[in-house]
N, C-alpha and C. Protein backbone atom coordinates (compact mmCIF):
# COMPACT_ATOMS: atom_id res chain seq x y z
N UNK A 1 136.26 157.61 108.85
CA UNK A 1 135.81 158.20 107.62
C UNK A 1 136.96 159.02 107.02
N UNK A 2 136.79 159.26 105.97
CA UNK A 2 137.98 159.93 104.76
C UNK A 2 137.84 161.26 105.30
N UNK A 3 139.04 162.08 105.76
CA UNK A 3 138.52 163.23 104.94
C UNK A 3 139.37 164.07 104.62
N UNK A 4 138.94 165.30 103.57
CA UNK A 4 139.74 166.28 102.73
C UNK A 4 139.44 167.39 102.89
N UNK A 5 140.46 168.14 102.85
CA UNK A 5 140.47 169.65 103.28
C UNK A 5 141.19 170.17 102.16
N UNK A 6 140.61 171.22 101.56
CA UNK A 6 141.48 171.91 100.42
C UNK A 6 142.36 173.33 101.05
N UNK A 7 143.47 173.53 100.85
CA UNK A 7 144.03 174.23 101.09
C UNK A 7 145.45 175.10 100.40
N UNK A 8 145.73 176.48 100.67
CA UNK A 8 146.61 176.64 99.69
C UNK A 8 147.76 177.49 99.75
N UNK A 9 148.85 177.22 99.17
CA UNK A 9 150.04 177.32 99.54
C UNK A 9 150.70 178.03 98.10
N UNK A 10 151.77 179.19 97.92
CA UNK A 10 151.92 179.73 97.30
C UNK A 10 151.61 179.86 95.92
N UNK A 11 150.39 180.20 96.15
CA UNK A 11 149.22 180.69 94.76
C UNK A 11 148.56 178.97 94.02
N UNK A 12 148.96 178.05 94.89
CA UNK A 12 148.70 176.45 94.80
C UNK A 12 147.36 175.63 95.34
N UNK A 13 146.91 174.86 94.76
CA UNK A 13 145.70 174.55 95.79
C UNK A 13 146.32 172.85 96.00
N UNK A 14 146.03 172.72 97.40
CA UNK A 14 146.19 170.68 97.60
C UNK A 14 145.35 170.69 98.18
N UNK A 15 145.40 169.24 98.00
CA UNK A 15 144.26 168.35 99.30
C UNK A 15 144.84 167.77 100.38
N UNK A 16 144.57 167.53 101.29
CA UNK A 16 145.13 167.32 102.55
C UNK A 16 144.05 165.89 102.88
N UNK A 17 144.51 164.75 102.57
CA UNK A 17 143.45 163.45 102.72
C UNK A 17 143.84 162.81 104.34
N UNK A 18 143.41 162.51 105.19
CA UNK A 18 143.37 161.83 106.33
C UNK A 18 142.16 161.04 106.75
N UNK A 19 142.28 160.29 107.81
CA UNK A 19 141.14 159.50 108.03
C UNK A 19 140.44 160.34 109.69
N UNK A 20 139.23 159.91 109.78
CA UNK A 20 139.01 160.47 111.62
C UNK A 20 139.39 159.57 112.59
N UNK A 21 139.36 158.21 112.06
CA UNK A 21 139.04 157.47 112.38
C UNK A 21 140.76 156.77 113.07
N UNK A 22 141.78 157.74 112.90
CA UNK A 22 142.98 157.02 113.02
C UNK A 22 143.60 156.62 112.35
N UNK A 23 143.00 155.54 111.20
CA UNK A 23 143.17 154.66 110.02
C UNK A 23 144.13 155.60 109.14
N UNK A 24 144.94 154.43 108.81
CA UNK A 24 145.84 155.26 107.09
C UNK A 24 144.76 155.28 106.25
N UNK A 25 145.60 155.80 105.17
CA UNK A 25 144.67 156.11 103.98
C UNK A 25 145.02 155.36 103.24
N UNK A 26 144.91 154.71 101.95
CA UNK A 26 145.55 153.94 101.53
C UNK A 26 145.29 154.11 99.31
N UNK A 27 146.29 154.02 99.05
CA UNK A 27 146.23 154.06 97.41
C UNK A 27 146.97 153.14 97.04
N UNK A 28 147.24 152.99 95.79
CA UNK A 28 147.70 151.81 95.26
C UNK A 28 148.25 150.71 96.05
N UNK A 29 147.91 150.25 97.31
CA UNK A 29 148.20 149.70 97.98
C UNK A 29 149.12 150.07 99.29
N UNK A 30 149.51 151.24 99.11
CA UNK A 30 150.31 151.93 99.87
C UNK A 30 149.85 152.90 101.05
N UNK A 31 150.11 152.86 102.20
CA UNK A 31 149.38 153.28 103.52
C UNK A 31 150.23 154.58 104.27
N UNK A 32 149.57 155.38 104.37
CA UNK A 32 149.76 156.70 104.68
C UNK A 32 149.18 157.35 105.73
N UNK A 33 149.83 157.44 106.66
CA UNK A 33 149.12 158.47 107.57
C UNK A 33 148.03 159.81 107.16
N UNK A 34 148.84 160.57 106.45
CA UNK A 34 147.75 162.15 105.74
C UNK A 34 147.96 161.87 104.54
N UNK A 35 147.97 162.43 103.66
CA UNK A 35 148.30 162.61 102.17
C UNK A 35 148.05 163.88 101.47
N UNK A 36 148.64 164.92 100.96
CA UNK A 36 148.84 166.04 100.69
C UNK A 36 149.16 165.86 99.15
N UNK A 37 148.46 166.21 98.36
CA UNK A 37 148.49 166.09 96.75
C UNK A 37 148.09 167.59 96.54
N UNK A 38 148.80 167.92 95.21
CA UNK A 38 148.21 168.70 94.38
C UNK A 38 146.79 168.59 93.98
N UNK A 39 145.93 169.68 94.00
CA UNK A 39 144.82 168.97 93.96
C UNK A 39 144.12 168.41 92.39
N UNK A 40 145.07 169.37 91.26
CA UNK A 40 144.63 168.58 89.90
C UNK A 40 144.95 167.27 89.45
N UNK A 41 146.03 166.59 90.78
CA UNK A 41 146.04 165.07 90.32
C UNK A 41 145.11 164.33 90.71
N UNK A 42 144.00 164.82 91.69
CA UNK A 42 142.06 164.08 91.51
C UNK A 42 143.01 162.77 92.40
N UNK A 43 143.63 162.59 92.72
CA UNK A 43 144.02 161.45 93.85
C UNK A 43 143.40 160.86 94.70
N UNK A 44 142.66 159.67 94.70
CA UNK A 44 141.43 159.57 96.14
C UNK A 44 142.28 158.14 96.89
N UNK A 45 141.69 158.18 98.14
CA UNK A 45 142.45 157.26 99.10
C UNK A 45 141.00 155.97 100.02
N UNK A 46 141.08 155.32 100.62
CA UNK A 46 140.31 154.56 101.09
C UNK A 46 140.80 154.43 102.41
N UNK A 47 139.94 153.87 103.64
CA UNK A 47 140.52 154.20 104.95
C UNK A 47 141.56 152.64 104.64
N UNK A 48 142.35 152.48 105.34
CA UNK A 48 143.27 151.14 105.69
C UNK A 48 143.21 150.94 107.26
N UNK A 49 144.45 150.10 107.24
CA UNK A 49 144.50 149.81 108.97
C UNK A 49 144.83 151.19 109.76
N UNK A 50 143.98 150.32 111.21
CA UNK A 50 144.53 150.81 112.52
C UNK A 50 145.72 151.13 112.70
N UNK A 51 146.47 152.69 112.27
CA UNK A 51 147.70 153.32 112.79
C UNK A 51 147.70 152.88 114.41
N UNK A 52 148.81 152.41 114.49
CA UNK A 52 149.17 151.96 115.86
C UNK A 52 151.20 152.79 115.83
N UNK A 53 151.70 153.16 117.42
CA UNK A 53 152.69 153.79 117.43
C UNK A 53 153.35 152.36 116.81
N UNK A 54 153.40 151.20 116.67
CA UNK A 54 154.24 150.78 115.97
C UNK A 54 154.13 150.67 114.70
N UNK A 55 153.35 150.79 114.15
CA UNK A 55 153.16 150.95 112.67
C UNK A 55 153.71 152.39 112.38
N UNK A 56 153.17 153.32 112.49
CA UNK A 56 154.05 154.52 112.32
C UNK A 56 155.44 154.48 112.81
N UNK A 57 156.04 154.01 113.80
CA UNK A 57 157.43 153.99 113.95
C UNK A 57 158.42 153.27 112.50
N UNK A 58 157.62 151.77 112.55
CA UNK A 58 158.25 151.34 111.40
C UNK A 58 158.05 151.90 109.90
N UNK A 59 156.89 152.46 109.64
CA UNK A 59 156.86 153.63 108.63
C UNK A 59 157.93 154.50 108.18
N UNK A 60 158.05 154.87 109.57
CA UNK A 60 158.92 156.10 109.52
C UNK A 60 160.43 155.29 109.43
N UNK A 61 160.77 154.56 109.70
CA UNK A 61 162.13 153.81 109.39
C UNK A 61 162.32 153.58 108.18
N UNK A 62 161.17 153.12 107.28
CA UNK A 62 161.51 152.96 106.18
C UNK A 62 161.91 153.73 105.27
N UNK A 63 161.07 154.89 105.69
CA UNK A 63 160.87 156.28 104.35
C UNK A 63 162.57 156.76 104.91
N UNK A 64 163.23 156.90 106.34
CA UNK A 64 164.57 157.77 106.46
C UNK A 64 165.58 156.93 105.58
N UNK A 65 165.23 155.46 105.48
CA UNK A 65 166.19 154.65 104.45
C UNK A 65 166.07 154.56 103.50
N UNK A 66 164.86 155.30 103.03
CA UNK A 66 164.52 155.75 101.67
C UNK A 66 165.65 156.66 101.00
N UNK A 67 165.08 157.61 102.25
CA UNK A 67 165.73 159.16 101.73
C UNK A 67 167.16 159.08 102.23
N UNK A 68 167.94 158.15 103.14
CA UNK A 68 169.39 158.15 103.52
C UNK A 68 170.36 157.18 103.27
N UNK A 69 169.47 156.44 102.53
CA UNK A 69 170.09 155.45 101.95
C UNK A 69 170.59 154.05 102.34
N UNK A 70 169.56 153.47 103.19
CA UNK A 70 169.86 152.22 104.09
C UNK A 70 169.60 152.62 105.22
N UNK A 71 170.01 151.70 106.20
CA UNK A 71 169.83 151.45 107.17
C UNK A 71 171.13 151.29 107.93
N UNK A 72 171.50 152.15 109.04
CA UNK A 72 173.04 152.57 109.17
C UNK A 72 172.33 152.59 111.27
């Protein structure tokens, strides 16, 4: 199941979206472990697949070649 927790961070409110269930969350097609939005962007998520350590490993490979610029 979805769920959201509102919470708040220097005078800010977000949502904090995760699943119980393990499952990413998923938006425009895109799969996320938690998801942390501002909360006036009204952002909603749907459960997705079974997070497995290899799915999050390769996750996480992608986003450091995101942010580092390839794959080195």
């Amino acid at each position: 199941m979805i769920v959201t927790e509102t919470y708040e961070l220097n005078g800010r409110q977000f949502i904090r979206t995760y699943s119980d269930a393990n499952r990413y969350v998923v938006r425009d097609g895109i799969e996320y472990g938690e998801a942390n939005d501002p909360a006036e962007f009204g952002r909603t998520y749907t459960e997705g697949n079974l997070m497995t350590d290899e799915g999050i490993e390769s996750n996480a490979r992608e986003i450091l070649d995101i942010i580092f610029g390839g794959d080195e």
